[in-house]
Protein backbone atom coordinates (compact mmCIF):
# COMPACT_ATOMS: atom_id res chain seq x y z
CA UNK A 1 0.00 0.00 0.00
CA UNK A 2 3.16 2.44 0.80
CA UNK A 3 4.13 2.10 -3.19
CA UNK A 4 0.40 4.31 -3.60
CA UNK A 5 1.50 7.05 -0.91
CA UNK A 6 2.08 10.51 -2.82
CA UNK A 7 1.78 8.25 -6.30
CA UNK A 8 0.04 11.43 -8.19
CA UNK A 9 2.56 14.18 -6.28
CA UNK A 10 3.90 15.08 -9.60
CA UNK A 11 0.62 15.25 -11.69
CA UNK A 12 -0.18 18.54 -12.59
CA UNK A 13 -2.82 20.63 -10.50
CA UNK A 14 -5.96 20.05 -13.26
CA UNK A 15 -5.15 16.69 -13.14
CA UNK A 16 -5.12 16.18 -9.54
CA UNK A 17 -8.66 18.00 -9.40
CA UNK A 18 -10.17 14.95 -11.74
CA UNK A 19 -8.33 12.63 -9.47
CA UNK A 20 -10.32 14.21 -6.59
CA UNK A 21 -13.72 14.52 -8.49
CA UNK A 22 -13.26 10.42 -8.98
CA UNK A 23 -12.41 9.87 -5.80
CA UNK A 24 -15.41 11.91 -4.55
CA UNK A 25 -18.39 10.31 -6.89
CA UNK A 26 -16.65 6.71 -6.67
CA UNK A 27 -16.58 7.13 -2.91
CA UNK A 28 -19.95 8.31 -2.35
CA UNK A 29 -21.44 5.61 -4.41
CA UNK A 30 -19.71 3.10 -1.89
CA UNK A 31 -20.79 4.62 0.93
CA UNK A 32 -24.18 5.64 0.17
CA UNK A 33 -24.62 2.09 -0.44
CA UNK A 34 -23.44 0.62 2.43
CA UNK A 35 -25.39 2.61 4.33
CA UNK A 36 -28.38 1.97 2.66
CA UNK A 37 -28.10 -1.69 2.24
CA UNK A 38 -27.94 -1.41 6.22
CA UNK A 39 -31.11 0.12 6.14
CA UNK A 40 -32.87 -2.39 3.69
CA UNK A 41 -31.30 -5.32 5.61
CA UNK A 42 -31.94 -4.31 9.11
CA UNK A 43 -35.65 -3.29 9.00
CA UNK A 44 -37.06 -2.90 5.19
CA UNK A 45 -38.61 1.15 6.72
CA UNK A 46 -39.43 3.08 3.59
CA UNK A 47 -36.74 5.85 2.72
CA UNK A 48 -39.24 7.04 -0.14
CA UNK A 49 -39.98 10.48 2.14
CA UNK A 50 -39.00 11.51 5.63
CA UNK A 51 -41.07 10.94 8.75
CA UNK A 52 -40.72 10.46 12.62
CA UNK A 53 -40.57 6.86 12.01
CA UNK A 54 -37.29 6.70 9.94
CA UNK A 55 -35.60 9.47 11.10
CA UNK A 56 -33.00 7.23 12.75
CA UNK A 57 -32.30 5.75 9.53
CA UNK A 58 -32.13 8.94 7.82
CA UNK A 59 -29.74 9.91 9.98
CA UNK A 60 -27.46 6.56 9.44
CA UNK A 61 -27.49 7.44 5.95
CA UNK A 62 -26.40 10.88 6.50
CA UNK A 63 -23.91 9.77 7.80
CA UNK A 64 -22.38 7.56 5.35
CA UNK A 65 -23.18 9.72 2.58
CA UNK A 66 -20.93 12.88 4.33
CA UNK A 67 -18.02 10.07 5.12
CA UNK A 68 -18.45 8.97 1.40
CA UNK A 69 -18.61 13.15 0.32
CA UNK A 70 -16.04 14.94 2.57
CA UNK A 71 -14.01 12.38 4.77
CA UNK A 72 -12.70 9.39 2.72
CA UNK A 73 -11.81 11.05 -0.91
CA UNK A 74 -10.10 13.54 1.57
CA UNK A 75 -7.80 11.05 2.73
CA UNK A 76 -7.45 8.89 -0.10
CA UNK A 77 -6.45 12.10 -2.21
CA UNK A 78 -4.30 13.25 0.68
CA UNK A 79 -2.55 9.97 0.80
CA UNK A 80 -2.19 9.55 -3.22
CA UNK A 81 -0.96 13.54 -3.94
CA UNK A 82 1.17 14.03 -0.57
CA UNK A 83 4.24 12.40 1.28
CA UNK A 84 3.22 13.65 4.74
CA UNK A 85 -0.41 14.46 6.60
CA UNK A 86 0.94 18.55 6.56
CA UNK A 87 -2.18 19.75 7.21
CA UNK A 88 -2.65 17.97 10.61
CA UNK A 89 0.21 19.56 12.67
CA UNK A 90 -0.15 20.49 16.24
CA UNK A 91 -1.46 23.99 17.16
CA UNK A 92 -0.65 25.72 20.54
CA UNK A 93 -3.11 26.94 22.99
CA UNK A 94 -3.04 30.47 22.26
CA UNK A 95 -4.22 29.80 18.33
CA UNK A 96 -6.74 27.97 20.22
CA UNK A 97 -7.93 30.07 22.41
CA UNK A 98 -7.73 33.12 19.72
CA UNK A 99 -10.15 30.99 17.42
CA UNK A 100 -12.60 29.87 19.20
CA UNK A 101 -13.25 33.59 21.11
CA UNK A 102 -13.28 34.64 17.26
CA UNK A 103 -15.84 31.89 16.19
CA UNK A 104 -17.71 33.37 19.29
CA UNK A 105 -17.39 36.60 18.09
CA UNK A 106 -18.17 36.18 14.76
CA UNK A 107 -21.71 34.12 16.05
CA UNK A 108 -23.78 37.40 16.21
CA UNK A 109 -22.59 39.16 12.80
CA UNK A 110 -23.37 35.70 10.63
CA UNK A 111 -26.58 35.39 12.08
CA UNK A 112 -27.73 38.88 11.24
CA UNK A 113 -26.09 38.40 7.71
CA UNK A 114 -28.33 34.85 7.34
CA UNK A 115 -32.08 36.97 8.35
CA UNK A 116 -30.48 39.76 5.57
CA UNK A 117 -29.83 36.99 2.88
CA UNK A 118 -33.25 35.46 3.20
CA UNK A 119 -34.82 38.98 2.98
CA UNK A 120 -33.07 39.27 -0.65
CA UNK A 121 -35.18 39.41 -3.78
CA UNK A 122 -34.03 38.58 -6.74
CA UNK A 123 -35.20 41.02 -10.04
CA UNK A 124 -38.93 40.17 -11.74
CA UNK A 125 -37.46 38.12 -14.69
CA UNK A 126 -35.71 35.47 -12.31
CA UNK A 127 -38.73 34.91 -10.31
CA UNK A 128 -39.01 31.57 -11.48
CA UNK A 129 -35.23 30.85 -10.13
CA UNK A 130 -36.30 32.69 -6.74
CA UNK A 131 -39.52 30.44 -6.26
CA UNK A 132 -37.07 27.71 -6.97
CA UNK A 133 -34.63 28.57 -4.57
CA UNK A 134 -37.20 29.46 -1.83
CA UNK A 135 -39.20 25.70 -2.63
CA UNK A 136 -35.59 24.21 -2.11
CA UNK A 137 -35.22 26.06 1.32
CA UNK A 138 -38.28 24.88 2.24
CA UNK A 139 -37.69 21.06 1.48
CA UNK A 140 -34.34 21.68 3.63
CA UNK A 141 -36.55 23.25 6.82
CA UNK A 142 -39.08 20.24 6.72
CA UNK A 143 -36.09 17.64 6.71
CA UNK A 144 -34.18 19.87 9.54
CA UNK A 145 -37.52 20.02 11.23
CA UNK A 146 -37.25 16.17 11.73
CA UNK A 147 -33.73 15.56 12.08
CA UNK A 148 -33.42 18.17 15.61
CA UNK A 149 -36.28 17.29 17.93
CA UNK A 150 -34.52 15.50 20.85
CA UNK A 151 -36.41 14.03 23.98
CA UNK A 152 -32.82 13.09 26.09
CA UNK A 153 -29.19 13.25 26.00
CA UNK A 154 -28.88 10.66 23.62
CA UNK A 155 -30.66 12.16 20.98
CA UNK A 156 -28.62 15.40 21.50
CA UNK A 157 -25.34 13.38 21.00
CA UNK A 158 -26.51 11.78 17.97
CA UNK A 159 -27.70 15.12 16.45
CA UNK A 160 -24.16 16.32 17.21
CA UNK A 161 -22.75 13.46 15.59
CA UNK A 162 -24.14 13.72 12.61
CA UNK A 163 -25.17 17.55 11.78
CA UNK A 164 -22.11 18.69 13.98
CA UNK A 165 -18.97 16.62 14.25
CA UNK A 166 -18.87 14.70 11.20
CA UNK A 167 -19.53 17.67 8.34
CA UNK A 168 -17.03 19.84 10.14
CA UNK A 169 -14.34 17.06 10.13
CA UNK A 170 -15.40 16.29 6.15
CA UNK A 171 -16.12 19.58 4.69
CA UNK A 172 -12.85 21.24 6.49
CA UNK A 173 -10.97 18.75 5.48
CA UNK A 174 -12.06 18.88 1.93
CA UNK A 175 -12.59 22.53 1.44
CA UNK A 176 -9.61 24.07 3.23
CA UNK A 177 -7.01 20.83 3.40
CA UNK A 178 -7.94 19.93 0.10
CA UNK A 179 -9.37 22.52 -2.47
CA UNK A 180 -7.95 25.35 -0.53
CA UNK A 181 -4.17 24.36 -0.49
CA UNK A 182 -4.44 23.01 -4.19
CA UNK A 183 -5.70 26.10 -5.53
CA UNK A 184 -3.16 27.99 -3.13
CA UNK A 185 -0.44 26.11 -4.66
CA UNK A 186 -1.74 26.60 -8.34
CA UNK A 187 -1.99 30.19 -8.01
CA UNK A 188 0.95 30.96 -5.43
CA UNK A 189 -1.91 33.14 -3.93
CA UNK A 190 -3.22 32.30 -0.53
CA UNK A 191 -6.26 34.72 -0.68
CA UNK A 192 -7.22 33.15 -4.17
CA UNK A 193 -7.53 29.51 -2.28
CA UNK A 194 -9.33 30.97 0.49
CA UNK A 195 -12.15 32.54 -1.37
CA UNK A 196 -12.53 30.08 -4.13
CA UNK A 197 -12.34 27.20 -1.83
CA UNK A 198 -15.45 29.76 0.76
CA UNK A 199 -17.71 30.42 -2.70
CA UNK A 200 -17.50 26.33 -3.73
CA UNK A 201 -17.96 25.42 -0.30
CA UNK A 202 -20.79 27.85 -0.11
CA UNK A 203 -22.40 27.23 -3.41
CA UNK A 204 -22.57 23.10 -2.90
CA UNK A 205 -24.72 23.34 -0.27
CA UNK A 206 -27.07 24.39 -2.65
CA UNK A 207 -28.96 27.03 -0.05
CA UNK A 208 -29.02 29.99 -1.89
CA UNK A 209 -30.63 32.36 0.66
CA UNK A 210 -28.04 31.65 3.25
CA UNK A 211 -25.44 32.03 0.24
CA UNK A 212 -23.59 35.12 1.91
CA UNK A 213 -22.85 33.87 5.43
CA UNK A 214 -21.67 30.85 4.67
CA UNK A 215 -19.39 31.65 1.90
CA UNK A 216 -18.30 34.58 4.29
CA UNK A 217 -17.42 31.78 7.21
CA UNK A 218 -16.40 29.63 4.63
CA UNK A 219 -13.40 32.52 4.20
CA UNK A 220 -13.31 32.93 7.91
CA UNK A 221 -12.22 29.27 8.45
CA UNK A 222 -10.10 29.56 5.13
CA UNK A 223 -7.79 31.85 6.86
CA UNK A 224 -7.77 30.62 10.30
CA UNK A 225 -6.21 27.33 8.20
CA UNK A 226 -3.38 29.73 7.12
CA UNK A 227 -2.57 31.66 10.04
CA UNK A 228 -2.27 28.42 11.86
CA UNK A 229 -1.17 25.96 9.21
CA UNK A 230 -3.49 23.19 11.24
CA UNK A 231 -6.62 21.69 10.12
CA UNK A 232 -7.86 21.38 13.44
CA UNK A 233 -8.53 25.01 13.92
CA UNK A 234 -10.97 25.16 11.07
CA UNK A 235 -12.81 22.02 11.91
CA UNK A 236 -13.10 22.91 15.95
CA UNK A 237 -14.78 26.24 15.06
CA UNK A 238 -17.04 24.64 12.41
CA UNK A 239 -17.99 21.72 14.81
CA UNK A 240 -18.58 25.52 17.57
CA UNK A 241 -20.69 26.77 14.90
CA UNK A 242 -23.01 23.76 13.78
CA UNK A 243 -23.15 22.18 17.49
CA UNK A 244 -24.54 25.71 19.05
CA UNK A 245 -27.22 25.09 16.00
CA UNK A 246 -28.33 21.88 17.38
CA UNK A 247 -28.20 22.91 20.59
């Protein structure tokens, strides 16, 4: 397995992208359907629409489908394009304590920005792409509605499982350790990775009308990645971020 480690180092940055965008569709096929042939096996519940009665298994799949999204092609592209896990290195106490009392900080300002974004209309002749948007937001609220009701501490720790801990592991390590230091690299331009990496991480969510604050945190954990140089940063304030959500 050591003859695969930093294999595609040399390949040129373009190239290395398609590597990534195989990695990411092969690797969500693989765990999408692992998790769902749990599903099918275990208890045969119908995953044609959401509903208080498989929730749980929602939430199982969820959870594959962001390891098969973010986590593994993250590694596996890691391991194939680098010699050495750089973008895990230790981070002191200080950095810590200076990001999180920014994440803090920040809290207030990105949840005004996210009531300001919904307020935004777009002109008369893209109504039809507005009602689009706003039907999509609304599909998102009814399946948020069922995944954050929880009745004791055990559904709390699940919900920060899998809305929390898990996409701010995946989506940091894919957006900033990933996309971020590749485009870094390809441009020799650290603010050029930090904002392209904030407006794709932004724009795959594909939730238009809270477009602004997240690609604006997206560049907030962008550049708490290259103050510090550590991966942890980014993914501790994330995981601050989505777990006060659930909370």
């Amino acid at each position: 397995m050591n003859n695969w480690k930093g294999k595609y180092q040399q390949l040129p940055i373009q190239s290395q992208f398609l590597l990534l965008f195989l990695l990411l569709v092969l690797s969500f096929i693989l765990c999408y359907s692992v998790g769902m042939l749990a599903v099918l096996f275990s208890n045969g519940v119908d995953m044609t629409s959401i509903n208080a009665q498989n929730i749980g298994s929602f939430k199982w799949l969820q959870s594959w489908s962001s390891i098969g999204v973010f986590i593994l092609p993250s590694l596996l592209f890691i391991y194939l394009t680098e010699n050495s896990f750089v973008i895990a290195r230790k981070f002191s106490r200080n950095q810590l304590f200076i990001s999180v009392c920014a994440m803090l900080f920040c809290l207030p300002s990105i949840n005004f920005l996210a009531v300001w974004n919904e307020g935004i209309h777009l002109p008369e002749f893209l109504s039809g792409i507005e009602d689009w948007m706003r039907a999509s937001e609304a599909k998102s609220t009814v399946r948020m509605e069922y995944f954050l009701p929880m009745d004791s501490y055990a559904d709390l720790f699940v919900n920060l499982f899998v809305i929390a801990l898990i996409p701010a592991i995946g989506e940091e390590f894919l957006f900033r350790g990933v996309i971020q230091r590749k485009l870094t690299i390809w441009k020799n331009n650290p603010h050029f990775g930090i904002w392209i990496s904030a407006f794709i991480f932004s724009a795959l969510h594909m939730q238009f009308l809270g477009f602004v604050p997240r690609f604006l945190i997206g560049g907030f954990f962008g550049y708490l990645f290259f103050w510090s140089g550590s991966i942890w940063l980014p993914v501790i304030a994330h995981f601050i971020n989505n777990a006060l959500a659930v909370v």
